[in-house]
Structure formats: structure tokens, C-alpha cells
Protein backbone atom coordinates (compact mmCIF):
# COMPACT_ATOMS: atom_id res chain seq x y z
CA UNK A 1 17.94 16.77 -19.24
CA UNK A 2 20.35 16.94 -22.15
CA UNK A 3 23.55 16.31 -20.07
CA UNK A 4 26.33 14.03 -20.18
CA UNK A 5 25.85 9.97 -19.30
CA UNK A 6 24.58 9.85 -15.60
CA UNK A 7 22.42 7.99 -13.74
CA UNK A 8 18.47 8.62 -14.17
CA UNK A 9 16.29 10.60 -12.30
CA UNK A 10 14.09 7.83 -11.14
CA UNK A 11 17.20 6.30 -10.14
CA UNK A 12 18.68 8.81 -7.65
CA UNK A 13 15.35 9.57 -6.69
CA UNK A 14 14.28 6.15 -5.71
CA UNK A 15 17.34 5.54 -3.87
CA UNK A 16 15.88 8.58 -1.75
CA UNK A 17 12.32 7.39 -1.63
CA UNK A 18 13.45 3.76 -0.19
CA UNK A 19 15.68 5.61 2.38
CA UNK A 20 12.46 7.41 3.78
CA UNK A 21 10.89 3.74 4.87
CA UNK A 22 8.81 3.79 2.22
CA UNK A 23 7.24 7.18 3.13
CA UNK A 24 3.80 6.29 3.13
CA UNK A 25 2.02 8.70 0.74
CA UNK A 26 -0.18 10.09 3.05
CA UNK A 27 -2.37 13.49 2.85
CA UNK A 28 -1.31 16.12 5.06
CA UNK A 29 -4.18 18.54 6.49
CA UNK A 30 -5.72 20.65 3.47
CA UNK A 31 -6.66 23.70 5.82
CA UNK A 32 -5.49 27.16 5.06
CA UNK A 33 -2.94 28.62 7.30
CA UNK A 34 -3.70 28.12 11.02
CA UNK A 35 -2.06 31.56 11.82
CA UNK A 36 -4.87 34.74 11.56
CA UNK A 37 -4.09 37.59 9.28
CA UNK A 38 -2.75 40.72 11.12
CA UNK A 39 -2.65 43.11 7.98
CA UNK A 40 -3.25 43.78 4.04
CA UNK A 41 -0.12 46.42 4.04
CA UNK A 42 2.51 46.07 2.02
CA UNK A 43 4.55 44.47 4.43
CA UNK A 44 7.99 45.51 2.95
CA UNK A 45 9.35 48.78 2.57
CA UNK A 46 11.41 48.77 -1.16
CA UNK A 47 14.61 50.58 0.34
CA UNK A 48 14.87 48.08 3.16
CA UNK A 49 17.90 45.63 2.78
CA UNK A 50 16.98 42.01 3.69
CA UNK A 51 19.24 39.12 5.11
CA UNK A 52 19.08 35.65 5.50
CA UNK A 53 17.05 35.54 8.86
CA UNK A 54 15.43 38.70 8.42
CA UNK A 55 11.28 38.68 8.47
CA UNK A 56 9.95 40.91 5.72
CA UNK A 57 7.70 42.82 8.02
CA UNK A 58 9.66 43.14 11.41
CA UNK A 59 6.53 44.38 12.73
CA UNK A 60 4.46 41.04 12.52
CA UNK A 61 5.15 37.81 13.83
CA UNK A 62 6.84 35.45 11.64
CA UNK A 63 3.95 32.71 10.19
CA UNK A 64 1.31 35.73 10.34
CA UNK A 65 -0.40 36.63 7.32
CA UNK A 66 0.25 39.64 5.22
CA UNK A 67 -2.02 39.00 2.22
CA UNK A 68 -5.40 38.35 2.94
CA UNK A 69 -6.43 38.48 -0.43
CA UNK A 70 -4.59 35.45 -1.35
CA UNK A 71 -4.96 32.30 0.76
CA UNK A 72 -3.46 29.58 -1.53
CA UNK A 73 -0.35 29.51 -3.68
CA UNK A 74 0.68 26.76 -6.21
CA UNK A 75 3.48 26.45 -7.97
CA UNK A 76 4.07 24.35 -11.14
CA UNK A 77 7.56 23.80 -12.90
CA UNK A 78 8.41 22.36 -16.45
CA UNK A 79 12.09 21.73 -17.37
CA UNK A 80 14.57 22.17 -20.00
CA UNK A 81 13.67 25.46 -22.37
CA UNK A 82 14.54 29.04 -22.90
CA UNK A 83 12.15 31.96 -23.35
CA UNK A 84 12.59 32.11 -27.18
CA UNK A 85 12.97 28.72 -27.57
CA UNK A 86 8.94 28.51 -26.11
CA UNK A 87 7.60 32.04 -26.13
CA UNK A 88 10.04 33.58 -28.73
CA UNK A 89 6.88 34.23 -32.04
CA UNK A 90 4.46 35.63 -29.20
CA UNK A 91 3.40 38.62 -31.54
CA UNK A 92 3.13 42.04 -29.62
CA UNK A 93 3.66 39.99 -26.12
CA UNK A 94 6.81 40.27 -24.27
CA UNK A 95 10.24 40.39 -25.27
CA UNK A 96 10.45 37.65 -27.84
CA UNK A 97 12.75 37.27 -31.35
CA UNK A 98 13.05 40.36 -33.18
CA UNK A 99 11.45 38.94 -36.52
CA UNK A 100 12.54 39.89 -40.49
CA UNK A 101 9.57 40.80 -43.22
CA UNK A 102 8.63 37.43 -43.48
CA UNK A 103 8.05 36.79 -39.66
CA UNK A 104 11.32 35.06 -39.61
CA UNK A 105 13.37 34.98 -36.48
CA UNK A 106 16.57 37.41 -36.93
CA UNK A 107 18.92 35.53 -34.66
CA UNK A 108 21.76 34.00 -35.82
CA UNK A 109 24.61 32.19 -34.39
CA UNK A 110 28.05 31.14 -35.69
CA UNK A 111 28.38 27.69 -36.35
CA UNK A 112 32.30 26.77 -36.80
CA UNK A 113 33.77 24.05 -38.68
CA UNK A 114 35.53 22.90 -35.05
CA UNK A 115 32.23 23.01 -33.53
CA UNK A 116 31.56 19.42 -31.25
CA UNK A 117 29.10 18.74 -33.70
CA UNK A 118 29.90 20.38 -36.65
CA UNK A 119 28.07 22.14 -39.85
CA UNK A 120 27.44 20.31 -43.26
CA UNK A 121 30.65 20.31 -45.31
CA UNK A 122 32.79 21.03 -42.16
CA UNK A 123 32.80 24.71 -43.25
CA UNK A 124 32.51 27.49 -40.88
CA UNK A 125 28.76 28.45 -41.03
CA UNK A 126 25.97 30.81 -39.78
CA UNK A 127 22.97 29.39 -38.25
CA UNK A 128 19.48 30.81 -38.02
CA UNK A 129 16.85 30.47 -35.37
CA UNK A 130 14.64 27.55 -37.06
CA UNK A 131 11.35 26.14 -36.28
CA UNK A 132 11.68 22.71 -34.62
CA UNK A 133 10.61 20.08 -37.44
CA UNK A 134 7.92 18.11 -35.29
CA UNK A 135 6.99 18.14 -31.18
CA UNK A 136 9.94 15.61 -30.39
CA UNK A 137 13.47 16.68 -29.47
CA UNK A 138 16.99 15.49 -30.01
CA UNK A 139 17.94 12.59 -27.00
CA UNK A 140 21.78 13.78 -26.52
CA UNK A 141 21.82 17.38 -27.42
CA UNK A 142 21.14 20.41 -26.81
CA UNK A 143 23.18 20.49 -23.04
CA UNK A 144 22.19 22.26 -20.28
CA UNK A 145 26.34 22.22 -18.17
CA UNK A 146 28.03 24.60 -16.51
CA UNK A 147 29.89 24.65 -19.40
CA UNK A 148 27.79 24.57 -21.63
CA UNK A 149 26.40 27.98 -20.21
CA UNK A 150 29.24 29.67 -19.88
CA UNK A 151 30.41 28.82 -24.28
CA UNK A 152 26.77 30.13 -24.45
CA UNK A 153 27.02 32.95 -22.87
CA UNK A 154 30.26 34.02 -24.52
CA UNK A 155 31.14 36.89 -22.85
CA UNK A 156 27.25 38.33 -22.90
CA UNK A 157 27.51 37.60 -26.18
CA UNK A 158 24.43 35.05 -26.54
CA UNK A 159 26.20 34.13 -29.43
CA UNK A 160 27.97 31.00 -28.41
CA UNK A 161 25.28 28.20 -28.43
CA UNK A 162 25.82 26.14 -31.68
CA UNK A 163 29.50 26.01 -31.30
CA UNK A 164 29.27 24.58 -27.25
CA UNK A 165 28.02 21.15 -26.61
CA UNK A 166 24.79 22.15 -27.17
CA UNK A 167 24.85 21.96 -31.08
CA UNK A 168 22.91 23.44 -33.77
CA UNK A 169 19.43 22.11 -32.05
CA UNK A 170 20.01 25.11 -29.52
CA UNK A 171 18.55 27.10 -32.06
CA UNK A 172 15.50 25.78 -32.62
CA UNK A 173 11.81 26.96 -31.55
CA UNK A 174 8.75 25.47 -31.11
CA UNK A 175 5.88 27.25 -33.03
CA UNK A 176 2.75 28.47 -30.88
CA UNK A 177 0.71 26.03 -32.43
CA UNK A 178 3.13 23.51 -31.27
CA UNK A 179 2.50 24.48 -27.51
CA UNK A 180 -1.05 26.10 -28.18
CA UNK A 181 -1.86 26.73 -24.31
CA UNK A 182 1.00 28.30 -22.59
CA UNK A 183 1.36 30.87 -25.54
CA UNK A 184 -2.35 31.15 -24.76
CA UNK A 185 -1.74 31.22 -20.99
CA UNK A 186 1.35 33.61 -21.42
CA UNK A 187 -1.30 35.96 -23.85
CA UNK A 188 -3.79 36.44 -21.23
CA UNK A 189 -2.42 36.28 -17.94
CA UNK A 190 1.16 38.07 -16.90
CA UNK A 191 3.96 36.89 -18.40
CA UNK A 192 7.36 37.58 -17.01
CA UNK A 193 10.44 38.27 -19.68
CA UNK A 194 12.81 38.80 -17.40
CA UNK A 195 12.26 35.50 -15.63
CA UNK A 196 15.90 33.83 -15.14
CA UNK A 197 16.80 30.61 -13.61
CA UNK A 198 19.07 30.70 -10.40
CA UNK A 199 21.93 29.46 -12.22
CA UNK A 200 23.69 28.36 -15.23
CA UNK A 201 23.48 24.60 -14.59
CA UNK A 202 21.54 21.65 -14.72
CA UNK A 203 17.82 20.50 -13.33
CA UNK A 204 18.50 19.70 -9.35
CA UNK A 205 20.70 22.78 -8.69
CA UNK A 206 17.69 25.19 -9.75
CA UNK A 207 15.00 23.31 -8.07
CA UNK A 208 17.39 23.63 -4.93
CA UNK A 209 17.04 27.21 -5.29
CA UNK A 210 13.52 27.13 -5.76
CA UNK A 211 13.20 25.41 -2.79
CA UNK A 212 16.12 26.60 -0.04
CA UNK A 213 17.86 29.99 -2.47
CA UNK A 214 20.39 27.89 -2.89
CA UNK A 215 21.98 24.77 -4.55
CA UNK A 216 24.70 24.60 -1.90
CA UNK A 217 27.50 24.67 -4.30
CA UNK A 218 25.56 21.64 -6.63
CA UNK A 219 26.37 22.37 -10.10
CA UNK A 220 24.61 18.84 -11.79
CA UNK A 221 22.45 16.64 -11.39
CA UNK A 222 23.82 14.30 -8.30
CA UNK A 223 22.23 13.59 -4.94
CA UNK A 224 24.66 15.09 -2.01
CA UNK A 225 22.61 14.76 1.10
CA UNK A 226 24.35 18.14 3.07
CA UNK A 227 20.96 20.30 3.83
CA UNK A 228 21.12 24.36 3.39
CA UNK A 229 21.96 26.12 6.95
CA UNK A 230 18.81 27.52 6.86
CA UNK A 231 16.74 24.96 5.56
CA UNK A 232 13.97 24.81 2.71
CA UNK A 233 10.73 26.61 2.26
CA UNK A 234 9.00 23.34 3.19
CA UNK A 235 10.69 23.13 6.85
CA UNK A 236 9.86 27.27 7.06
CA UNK A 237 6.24 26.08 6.28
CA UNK A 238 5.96 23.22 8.80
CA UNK A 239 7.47 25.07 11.80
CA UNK A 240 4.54 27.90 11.24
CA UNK A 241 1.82 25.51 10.54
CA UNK A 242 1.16 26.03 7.39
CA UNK A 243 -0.09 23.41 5.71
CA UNK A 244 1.30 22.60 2.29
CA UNK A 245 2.02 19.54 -0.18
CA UNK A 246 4.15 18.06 -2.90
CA UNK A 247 1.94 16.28 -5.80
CA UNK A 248 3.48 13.97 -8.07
CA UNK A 249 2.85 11.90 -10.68
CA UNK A 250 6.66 9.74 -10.76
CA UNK A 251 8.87 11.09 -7.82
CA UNK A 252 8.47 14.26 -5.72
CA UNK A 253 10.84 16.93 -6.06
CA UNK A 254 11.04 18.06 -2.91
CA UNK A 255 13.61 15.19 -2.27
CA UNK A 256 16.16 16.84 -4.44
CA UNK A 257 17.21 17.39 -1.05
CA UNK A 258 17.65 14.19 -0.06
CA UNK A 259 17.57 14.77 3.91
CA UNK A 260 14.29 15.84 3.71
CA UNK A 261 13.22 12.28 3.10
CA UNK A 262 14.21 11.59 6.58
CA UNK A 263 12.61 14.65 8.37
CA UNK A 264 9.75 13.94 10.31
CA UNK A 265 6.27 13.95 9.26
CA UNK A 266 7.64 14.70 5.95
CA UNK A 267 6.09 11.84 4.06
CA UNK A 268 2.68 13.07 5.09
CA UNK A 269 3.46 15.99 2.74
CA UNK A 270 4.09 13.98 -0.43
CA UNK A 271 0.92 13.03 -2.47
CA UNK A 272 0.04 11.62 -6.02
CA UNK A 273 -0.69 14.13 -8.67
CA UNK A 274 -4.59 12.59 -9.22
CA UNK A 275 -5.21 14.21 -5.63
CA UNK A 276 -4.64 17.50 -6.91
CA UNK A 277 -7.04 17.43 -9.14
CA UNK A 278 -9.06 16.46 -6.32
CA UNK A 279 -7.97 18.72 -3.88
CA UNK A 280 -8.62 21.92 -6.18
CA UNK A 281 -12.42 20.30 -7.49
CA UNK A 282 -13.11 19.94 -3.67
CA UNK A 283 -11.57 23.49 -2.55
CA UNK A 284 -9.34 21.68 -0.22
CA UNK A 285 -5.75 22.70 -1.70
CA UNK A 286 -3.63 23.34 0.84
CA UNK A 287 -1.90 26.65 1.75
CA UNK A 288 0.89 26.42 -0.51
CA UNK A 289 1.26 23.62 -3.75
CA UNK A 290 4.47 22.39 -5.53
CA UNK A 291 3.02 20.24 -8.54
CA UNK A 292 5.44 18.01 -10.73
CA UNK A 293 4.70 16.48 -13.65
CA UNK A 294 5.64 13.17 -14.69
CA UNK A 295 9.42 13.50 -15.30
CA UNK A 296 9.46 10.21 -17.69
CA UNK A 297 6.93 11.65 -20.03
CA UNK A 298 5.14 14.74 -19.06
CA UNK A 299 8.39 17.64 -17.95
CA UNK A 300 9.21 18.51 -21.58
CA UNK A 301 12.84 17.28 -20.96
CA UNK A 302 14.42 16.01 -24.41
CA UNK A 303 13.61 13.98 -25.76
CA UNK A 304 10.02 13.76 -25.02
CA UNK A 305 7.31 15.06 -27.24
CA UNK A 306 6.49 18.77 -25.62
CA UNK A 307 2.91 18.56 -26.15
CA UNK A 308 2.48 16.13 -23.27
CA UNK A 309 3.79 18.97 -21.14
CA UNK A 310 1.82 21.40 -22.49
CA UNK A 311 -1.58 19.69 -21.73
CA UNK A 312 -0.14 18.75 -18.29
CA UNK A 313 -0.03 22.85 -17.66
CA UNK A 314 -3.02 23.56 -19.30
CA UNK A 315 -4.62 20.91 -17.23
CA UNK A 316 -3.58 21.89 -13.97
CA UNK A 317 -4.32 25.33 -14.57
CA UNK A 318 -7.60 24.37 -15.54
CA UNK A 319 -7.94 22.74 -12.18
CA UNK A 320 -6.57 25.70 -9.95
CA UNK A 321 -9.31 28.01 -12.26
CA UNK A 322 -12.18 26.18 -11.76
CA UNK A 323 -11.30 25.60 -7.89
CA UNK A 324 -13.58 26.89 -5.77
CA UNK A 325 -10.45 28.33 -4.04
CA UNK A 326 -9.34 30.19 -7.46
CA UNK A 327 -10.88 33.83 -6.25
CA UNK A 328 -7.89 33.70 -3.55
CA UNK A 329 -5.28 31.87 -5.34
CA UNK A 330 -2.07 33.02 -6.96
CA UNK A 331 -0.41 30.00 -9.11
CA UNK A 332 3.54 30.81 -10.27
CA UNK A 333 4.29 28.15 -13.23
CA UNK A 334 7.96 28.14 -15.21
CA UNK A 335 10.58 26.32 -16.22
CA UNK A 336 13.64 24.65 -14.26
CA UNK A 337 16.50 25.63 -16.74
CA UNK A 338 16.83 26.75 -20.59
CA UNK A 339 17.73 23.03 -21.09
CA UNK A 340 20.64 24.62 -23.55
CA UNK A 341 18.37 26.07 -25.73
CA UNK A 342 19.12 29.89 -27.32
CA UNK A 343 18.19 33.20 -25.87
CA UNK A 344 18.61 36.48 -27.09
CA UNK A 345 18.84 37.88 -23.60
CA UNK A 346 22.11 38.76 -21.65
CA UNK A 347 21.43 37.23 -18.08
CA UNK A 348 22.67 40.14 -15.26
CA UNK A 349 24.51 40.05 -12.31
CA UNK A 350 23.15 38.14 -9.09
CA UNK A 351 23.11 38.30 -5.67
CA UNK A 352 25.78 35.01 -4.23
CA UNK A 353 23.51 33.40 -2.26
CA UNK A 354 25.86 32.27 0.32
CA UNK A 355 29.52 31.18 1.26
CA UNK A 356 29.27 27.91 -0.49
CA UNK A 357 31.02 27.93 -4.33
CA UNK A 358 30.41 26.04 -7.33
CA UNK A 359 31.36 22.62 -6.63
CA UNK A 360 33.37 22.52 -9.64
CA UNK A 361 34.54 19.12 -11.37
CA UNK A 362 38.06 18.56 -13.27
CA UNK A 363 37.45 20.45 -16.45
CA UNK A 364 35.08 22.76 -15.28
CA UNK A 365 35.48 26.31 -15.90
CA UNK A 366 35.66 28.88 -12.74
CA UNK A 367 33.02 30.74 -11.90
CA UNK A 368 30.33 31.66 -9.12
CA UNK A 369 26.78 31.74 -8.30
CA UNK A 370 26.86 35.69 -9.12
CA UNK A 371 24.52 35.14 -12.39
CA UNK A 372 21.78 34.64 -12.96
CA UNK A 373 21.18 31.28 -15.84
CA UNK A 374 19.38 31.68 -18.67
CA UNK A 375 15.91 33.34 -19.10
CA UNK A 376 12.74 30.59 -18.76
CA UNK A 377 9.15 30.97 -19.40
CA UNK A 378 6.98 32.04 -16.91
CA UNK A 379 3.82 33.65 -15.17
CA UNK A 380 1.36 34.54 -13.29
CA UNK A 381 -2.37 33.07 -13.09
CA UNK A 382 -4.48 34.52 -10.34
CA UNK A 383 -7.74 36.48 -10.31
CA UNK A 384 -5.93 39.68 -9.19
CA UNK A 385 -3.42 39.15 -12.18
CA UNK A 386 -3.29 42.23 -14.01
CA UNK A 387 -4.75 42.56 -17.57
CA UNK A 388 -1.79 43.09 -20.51
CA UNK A 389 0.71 43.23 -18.89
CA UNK A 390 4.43 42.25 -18.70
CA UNK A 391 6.07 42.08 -16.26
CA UNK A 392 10.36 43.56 -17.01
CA UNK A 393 11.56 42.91 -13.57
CA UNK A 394 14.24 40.60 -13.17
CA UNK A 395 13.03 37.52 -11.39
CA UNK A 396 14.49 34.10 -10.90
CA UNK A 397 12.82 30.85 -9.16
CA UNK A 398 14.01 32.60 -5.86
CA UNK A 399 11.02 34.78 -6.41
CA UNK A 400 8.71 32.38 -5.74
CA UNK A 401 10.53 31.91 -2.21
CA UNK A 402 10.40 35.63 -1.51
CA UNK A 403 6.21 35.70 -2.35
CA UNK A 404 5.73 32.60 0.38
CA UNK A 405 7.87 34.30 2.94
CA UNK A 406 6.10 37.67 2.22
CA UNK A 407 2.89 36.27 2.42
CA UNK A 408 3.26 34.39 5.69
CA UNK A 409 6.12 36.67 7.10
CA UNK A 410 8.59 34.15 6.84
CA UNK A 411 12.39 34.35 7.37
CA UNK A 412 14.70 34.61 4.45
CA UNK A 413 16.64 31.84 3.36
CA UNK A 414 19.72 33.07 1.33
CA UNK A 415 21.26 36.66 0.25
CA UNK A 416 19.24 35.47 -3.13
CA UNK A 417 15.39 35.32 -1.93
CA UNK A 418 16.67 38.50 0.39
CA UNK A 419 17.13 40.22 -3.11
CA UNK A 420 14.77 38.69 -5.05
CA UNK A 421 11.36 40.59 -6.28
CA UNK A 422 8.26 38.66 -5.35
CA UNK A 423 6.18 38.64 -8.10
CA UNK A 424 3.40 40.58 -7.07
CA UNK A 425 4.39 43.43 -9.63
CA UNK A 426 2.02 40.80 -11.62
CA UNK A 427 -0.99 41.56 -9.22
CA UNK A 428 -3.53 44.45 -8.71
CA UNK A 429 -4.39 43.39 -4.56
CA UNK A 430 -6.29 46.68 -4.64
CA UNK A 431 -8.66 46.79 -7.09
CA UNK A 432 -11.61 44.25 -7.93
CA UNK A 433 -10.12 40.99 -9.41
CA UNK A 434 -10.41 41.26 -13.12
CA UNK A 435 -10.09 37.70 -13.76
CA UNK A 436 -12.78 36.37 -11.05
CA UNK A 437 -14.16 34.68 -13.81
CA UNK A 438 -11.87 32.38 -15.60
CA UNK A 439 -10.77 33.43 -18.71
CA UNK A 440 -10.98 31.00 -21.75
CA UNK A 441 -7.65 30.05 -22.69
CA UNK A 442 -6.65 27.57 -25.45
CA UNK A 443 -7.44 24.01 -25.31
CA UNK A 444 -4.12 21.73 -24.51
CA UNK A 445 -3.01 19.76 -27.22
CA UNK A 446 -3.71 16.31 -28.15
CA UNK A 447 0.01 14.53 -28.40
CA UNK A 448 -2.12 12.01 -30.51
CA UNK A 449 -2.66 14.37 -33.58
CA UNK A 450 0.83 13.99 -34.31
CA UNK A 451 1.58 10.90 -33.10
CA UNK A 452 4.87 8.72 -34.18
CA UNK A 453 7.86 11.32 -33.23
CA UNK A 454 8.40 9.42 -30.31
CA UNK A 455 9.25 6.52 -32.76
CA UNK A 456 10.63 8.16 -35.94
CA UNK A 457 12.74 10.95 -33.70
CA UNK A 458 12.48 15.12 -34.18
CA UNK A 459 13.21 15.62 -37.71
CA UNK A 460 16.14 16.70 -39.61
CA UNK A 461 18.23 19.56 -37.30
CA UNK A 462 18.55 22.13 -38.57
CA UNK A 463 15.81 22.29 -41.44
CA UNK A 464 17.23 22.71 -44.94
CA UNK A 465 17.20 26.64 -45.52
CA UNK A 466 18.86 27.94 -42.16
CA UNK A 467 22.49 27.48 -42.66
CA UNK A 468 24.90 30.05 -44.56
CA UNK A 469 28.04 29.52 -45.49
CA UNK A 470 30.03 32.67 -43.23
């Protein structure tokens, strides 16, 4: 997670897993929504102003379905890296680095002689977007704060990133050969450029507002057990019937908010990631999916080698595709956070989700949740997806609450998912499906082709040949 000394992941989390009694890992029902569909309208009218409470189609009952043509969603989230730092040399696809004669990244960076880590010589320095030297990534940098962000950001700037705590590996890429399938993935099916996390911070606090619109004031990655007034997208679910499931291969993410653990019948919901694969070969996925990789080895957090992620995606998308379920499926997949990395792309203004600040910690610069973090990969994979395109509409993981609650009618959560778009600019619900058969998309990787980074570490950061003296 590139962040300051804390406790691990598998720690916090399995202090939540042993206060849910053990949770028994059982399979929750793998039926479709037990509510009948009332209508394949557009349910929401684009000049009407949601809030928190409000259904998207008054007219309907909340739970009732509003898009027939899509009975399952899935959702599948990496962590830790920017839109250029993963999509950036996508040629003629989305709004990557502006590249010289020599298909060279453009973007620079000062990189002071006061930096926290600082250039060779100590002498003030410019730094140019560089390929990463090998799959692997640094352990302690680049760092994915509040902070951090904000010395990032530098005024809109983008321009801050090797002089905050990130260091000169914010500027690295990986290559599309590097991550062969989701530059394949984000070359065929929509990609989204304008994709932003929820906020400038670390892991939990965007997965909170994937899952509730908000991180109720959580800034890193720490386990405070208060639950959002309005509750998650999982509770919204339950109380509707509509049947849905965690899978995970280490811990479940769902228990970022740690009172779920106790809520009942909510073990039932949380199920290891081999049943996925069985779920979608059997056509039994249920009504909506959150899938998590393996956090230790599989997320793309530094400093693991990326190409375990990448065939993680490309083989759960292979799953969902070949799913007898795939003509009525819609599957989101991103990232959590930028991880620290650089992006060329100002984030805008967002919506405050709610009353709650930034729960700020001594040192900590002031701020609020009124924008948006930095820009992440992601996309759309469904049947109905839409042939070339790109999607520019600002997005951000509250998105993927606003398609669940438009789909089943659902109340919003936050002033956040009120305002958020719902993806379905990525979707053609009126025409045939032009991806009803699969497309062939890249092969994943095999992490044992390059083999040993794990061992020997990333490389030397930055390359020789990126650094000017300023």
C-alpha cells in the first residue's frame, strides 16, 4: 500500500474475521433477484437532483428491477496505480501520455535537491516519465497519504509527485507488454479515462466508498468500527432480497467495515475465490459479485510483481465471459487508489458526501472530501458494451453504487452516489449485444517468464537517461 509503518492488512482484517465467530464461509443462495422486473425505461430522468434516501425511479418500488437486460453484476478491484502509470502508452485509446517522436512519454516533473528522497548529486533536477525496469515495485515508496496527494496535486498542478513522499518511482510506467491483458481488455471493451477514486487517500477509505459513498471521515488505512448512517450496498441488497456475495482468496473486503462482521447472516455472504470460478462455469453467480484478489500476492500493491494481478483479471474475466450468465452480465473492474503513482490529469471538484470531515491526524494538511483522488484504470466488460469507445465522463468507485441502486431501484447512500454517473454511458441496452460472443483478448501473463524480481527487487529507479539537471 506504499504508506507509512502500520499494521498489515491481514492483521486488522483478521482481528475482524475472529470477531464474527469464525463466520463460517458459507454460500449464500446463487438465484437472481427474487423481485420481478417492472420496466426497461430509463428509470432516471438526467435533470432530476438525487439525495441520500431518494429511489432513482420514484415510480417503482424500491428492490424492483429496472434493467432487464442485465441480471448479474460483478465487480473486481485491483489496488495501488494511476491511469498513466497502467494505461498511459495505450496508442490511439483513451487519454494516455502525450508521447515525443520517439514514443517517449512527455511528462516531466521537478525533482528538487530538498526532495525526501532526493536526485543524484543532490542537485535540483527534472525527471521524466520512465518505463519501470522489471514487473516488481519499490517496498517503501511511492505513497499513497493524504499528504502525499495533496504535494501531488500541487495546486492542479500534477507536477508535485517526485518531490512528496512518493519519490522519483511515482514516475514510472509499466509497458503494455508488462500487463499484456488489461491493455488488451481496456483495447476492446470500454475504457473509462475519467475514472477517479473517491478520494485522495489510502486503500480502506476508497473501498468504503465503493461500498457505503463514503469513508466516514477515514483518511488511512485503520479499522474504526462506526457504520455509515445509511449503511452499505451489501445491507441495501439483503433487505430487498437480492442475493449477492463477497469472493476471496485472503480476507474479504467487505469487512473494511468492520460491523458488518457482526450483522446477521452476513457470513453466509462471504465465500472463497475458487467458488467463483465455479459459480460463473455453473451459471449460478449471484445477482451482484465483489471479487478480491489475494491481497498478499495477487492486488498489485508494491511491492509485488504486477503480473500476478494481471492474470488474476484476465482470469476472472475469462470466467464471467465464458459464463453461461455472460449474455446478461455487466462486470465493472478498477483500481482502489493511484497508489502515489503520476497522472497527467487534474482531478475536479466533488460532491461532499456527507457531514462527516477528514479525520485528520497531527500533521495532516486541511482539507475535505470535495475531490475527487487521483484517476485509476477502469472499464466496462459486458455483451452490451459498446464497440470503441471511451467513455469522458467523470466517474469515481461511487459509480458502481449508483448502477446497483439503478438497476434494482435502490435508495441512495450519500450526496456522492446521488451525483455520481452510473456507468451505463459504456452500454448500448437497445441494440443487439455486439459482444454476445466473447471477444479474444490477450492471454494473462506468466509471472514465471520473468521470474526472480521478487528476490533481486525492481531495478534501478529511475533508469539511467531520465534525469536532467534543471
Amino acid at each position: 500500500m506504499a504508506e507509512p509503518p502500520a499494521l498489515s492488512r491481514r492483521a486488522l482484517l483478521g482481528g475482524a474475521l475472529s470477531g464474527a465467530a469464525a463466520l463460517g464461509l458459507a454460500a449464500c443462495s446463487s438465484s437472481s433477484s427474487s423481485r420481478t422486473t417492472t420496466t426497461t425505461k430509463a428509470p432516471v430522468s438526467p435533470t432530476r437532483k438525487l439525495v441520500p434516501g431518494d429511489l432513482p425511479n420514484p415510480a417503482a418500488a424500491a428492490g424492483t428491477d429496472q434493467l432487464p437486460q442485465i441480471r448479474n453484476i460483478v465487480v473486481v478491484m485491483m489496488e495501488n496505480h494511476g491511469y498513466d502509470n497502467v494505461l498511459g502508452m495505450q496508442r490511439g485509446r483513451g487519454d494516455g501520455f502525450t508521447l515525443d517522436k520517439r514514443d517517449k512519454p512527455t511528462a516531466t516533473n521537478p525533482w528538487s535537491a530538498g526532495a525526501s528522497v532526493p536526485p543524484p548529486g543532490g542537485t535540483d533536477s527534472v525527471l521524466r516519465a520512465f518505463p519501470m525496469p522489471n514487473p516488481c515495485q519499490q517496498s517503501a515508496h511511492p505513497y499513497n497519504t493524504w499528504n502525499a496527494y495533496w504535494d501531488s496535486l500541487n495546486g492542479g498542478r500534477m507536477d508535485g509527485f517526485a518531490n512528496s513522499e512518493s519519490g522519483p518511482v511515482a514516475m514510472g510506467y509499466h509497458a503494455p507488454d508488462v500487463l499484456p491483458f488489461v491493455n488488451s481488455l481496456a483495447a476492446t471493451f470500454p475504457v473509462c479515462d475519467r475514472y477517479f477514486c473517491s478520494v485522495g487517500a489510502q486503500t480502506y477509505p476508497n473501498r468504503r466508498f465503493l461500498m457505503a459513498g463514503t469513508s466516514l471521515g477515514l483518511l488511512g488505512d485503520t479499522f474504526p468500527s462506526a457504520a455509515p448512517p445509511n449503511g452499505t450496498i451489501f445491507q441495501a441488497l439483503s433487505a430487498h432480497g437480492i442475493t449477492w456475495k463477497n469472493y476471496y482468496a485472503s480476507l474479504p473486503s467487505t469487512l473494511i467495515w468492520t460491523y458488518q462482521a457482526s450483522l446477521p447472516g452476513f457470513s453466509s455472504h462471504l465465500t472463497k475465490i475458487d467458488q467463483f470460478y465455479s459459480d460463473a462455469a455453473a451459471g449460478t453467480l449471484p445477482s451482484v459479485s465483489m471479487v478480491d484478489p489475494d491481497f498478499d500476492t495477487q492486488s498489485q500493491e508494491d511491492p509485488q510483481d504486477v503480473q500476478y494481478g494481471d492474470q488474476f483479471l484476465a482470469k476472472v474475466v475469462n470466467a464471467v465471459m465464458h459464463s453461461p450468465q455472460w449474455p446478461h452480465t455487466l462486470l465493472v473492474w478498477t483500481y482502489d487508489e493511484s497508489g502515489g503513482y503520476f497522472d497527467h490529469v487534474a482531478p475536479p471538484s466533488a460532491p461532499v458526501p456527507d457531514a462527516v470531515p477528514p479525520t485528520l491526524s497531527p500533521g495532516d494538511r486541511p482539507g475535505s472530501f470535495d475531490r475527487y483522488g487521483f484517476r485509476v484504470p477502469a472499464g466496462v466488460v459486458s455483451p452490451y458494451a459498446k464497440k470503441d469507445y471511451v467513455s469522458h465522463v467523470v466517474h469515481d468507485h461511487t459509480s458502481f453504487l449508483k448502477l446497483v441502486e439503478t438497476k434494482w431501484n435502490l435508495p441512495v447512500l450519500t450526496n456522492r452516489d446521488a451525483a455520481a454517473d452510473d456507468l451505463l454511458d459504456s452500454v448500448d441496452l437497445t441494440a443487439p449485444p455486439a459482444f454476445l460472443t466473447p471477444p479474444k483478448l490477450a492471454a494473462g501473463p506468466d509471472p514465471a517468464l520473468q521470474a526472480g524480481c521478487l528476490s533481486t527487487g525492481p531495478g534501478t529507479i529511475p533508469p539511467a537517461g531520465y534525469v536532467t539537471t534543471a
